[in-house]
Structure formats: structure tokens, C-alpha cells
C-alpha atoms as a PDB file:
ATOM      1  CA  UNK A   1     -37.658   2.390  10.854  1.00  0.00           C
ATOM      2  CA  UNK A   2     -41.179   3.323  11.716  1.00  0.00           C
ATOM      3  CA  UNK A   3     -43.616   3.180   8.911  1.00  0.00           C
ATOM      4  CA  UNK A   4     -45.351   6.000  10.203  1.00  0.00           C
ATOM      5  CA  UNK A   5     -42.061   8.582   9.728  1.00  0.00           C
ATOM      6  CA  UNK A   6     -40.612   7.179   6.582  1.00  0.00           C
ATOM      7  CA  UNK A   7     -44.210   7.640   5.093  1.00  0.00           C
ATOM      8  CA  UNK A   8     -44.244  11.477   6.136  1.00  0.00           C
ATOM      9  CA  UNK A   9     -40.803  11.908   4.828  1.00  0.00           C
ATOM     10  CA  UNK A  10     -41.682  10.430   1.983  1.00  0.00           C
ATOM     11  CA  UNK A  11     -44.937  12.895   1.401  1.00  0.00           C
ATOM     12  CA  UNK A  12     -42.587  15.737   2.774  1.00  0.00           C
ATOM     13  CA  UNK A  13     -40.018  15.154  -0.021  1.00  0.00           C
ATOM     14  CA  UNK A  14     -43.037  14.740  -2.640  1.00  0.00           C
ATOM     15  CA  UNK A  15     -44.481  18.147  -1.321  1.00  0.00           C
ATOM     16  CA  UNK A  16     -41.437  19.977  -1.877  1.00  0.00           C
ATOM     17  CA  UNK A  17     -40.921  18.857  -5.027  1.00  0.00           C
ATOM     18  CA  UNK A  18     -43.980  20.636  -6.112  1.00  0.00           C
ATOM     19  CA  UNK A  19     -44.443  23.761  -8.241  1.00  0.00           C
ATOM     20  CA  UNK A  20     -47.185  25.589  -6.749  1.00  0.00           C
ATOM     21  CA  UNK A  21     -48.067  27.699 -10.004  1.00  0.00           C
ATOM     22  CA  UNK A  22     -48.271  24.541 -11.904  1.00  0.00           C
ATOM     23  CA  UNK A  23     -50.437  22.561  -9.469  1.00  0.00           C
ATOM     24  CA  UNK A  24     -52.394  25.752  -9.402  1.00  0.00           C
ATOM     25  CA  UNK A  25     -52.683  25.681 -13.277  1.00  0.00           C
ATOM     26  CA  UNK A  26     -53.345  21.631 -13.470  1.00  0.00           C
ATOM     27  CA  UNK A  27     -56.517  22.142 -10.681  1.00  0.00           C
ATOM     28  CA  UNK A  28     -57.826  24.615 -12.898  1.00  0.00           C
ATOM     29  CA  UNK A  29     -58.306  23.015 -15.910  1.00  0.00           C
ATOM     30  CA  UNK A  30     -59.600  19.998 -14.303  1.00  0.00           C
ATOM     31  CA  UNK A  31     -62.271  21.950 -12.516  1.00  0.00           C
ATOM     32  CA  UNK A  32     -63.202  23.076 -15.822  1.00  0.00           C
ATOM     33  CA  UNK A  33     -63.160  20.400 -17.619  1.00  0.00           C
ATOM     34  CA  UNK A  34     -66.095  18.607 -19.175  1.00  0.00           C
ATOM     35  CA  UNK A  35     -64.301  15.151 -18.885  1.00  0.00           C
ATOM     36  CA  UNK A  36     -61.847  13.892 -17.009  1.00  0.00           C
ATOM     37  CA  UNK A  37     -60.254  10.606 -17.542  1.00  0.00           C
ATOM     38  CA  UNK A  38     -57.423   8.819 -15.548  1.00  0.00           C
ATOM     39  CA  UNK A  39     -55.526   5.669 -17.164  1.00  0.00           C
ATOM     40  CA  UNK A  40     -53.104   3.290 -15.801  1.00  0.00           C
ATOM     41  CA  UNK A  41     -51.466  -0.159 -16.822  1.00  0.00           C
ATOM     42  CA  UNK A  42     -51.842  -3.033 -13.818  1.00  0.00           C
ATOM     43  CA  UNK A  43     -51.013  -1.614 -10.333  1.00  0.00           C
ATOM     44  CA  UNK A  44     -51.165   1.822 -11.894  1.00  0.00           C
ATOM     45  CA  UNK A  45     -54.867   0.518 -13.426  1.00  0.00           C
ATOM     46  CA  UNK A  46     -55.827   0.058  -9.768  1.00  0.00           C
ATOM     47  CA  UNK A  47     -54.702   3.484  -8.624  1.00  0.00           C
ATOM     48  CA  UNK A  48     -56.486   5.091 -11.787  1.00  0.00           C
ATOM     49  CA  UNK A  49     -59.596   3.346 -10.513  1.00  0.00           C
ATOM     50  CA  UNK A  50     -59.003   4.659  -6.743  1.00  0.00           C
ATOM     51  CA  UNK A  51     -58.033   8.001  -8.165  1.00  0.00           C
ATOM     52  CA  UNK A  52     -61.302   8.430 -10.119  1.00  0.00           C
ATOM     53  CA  UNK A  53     -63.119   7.876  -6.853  1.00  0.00           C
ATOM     54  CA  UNK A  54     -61.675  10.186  -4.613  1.00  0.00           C
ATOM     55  CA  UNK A  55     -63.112  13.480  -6.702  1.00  0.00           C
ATOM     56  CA  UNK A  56     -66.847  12.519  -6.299  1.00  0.00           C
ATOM     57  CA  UNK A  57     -66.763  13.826  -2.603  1.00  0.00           C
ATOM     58  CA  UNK A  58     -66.592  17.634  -4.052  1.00  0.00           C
ATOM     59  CA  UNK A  59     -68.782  15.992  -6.612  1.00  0.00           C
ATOM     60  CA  UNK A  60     -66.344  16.051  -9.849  1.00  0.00           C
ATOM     61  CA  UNK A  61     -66.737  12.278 -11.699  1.00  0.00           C
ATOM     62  CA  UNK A  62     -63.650  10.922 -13.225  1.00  0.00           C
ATOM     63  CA  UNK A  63     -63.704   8.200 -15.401  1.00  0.00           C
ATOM     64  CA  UNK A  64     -60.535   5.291 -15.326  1.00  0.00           C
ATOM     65  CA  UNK A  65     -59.699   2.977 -17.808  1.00  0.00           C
ATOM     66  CA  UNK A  66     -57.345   0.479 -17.316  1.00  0.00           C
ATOM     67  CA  UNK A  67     -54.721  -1.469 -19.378  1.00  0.00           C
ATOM     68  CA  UNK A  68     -57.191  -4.530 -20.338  1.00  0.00           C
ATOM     69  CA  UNK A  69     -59.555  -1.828 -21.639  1.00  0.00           C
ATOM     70  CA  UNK A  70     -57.466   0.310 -23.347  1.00  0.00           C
ATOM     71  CA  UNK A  71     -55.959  -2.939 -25.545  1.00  0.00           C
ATOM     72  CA  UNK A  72     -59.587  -3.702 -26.511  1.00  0.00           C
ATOM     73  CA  UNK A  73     -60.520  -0.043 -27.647  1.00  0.00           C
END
């Protein structure tokens, strides 16, 4: 199977599994909020920590935590 098509189906599937009121609703209050913070526990730690990058391009600064931090707090 090409990597290239089952990754677009994949997306594809994801996309139409959307509610486009409620994505609508969830941009919103981010773009209004003061703080933003996005957690995860080990892989999901390192896709906090990518995720919280991505928004500084339309300059919006998350903050991650991960699960090593969040058992110390």
C-alpha cells in the first residue's frame, strides 16, 4: 500500500468525522483565550510539545507540559 494514499485516507476519514459547528466553537475560544495549555503523557508529551509550536506562526503561544512535569507539580 502506498504510504502516501493510506495517509490521505486516513486524514479524509478524520475530516469527515468532524463537526464543523464545534470546530468552529473550539477555534473561538482558543483565539480568545488568555492561556492556552496542551498536555500529554510520553508520545502524546511529544506531540503536546509539537502542537504548542505550530500556533506561533499566526503568533498565538501555547504552553505544553508533559507527563514528567505534571507528576512533579
Amino acid at each position: 500500500m502506498d504510504t502516501a494514499w493510506a495517509g490521505s485516507e486516513v486524514l479524509a476519514d478524520r475530516a469527515a468525522q468532524l463537526d464543523p459547528d464545534r470546530l468552529g466553537e473550539v477555534v473561538r475560544v482558543i483565539s480568545v483565550g488568555r492561556r492556552v495549555d496542551v498536555y500529554g503523557v510520553a508520545v502524546s508529551g511529544l506531540v503536546a510539545a509539537e502542537t504548542s509550536q505550530k500556533p506561533l506562526r499566526i503568533r498565538l503561544a501555547l504552553d505544553h507540559q508533559n507527563g514528567s512535569q505534571l507528576v512533579m507539580k
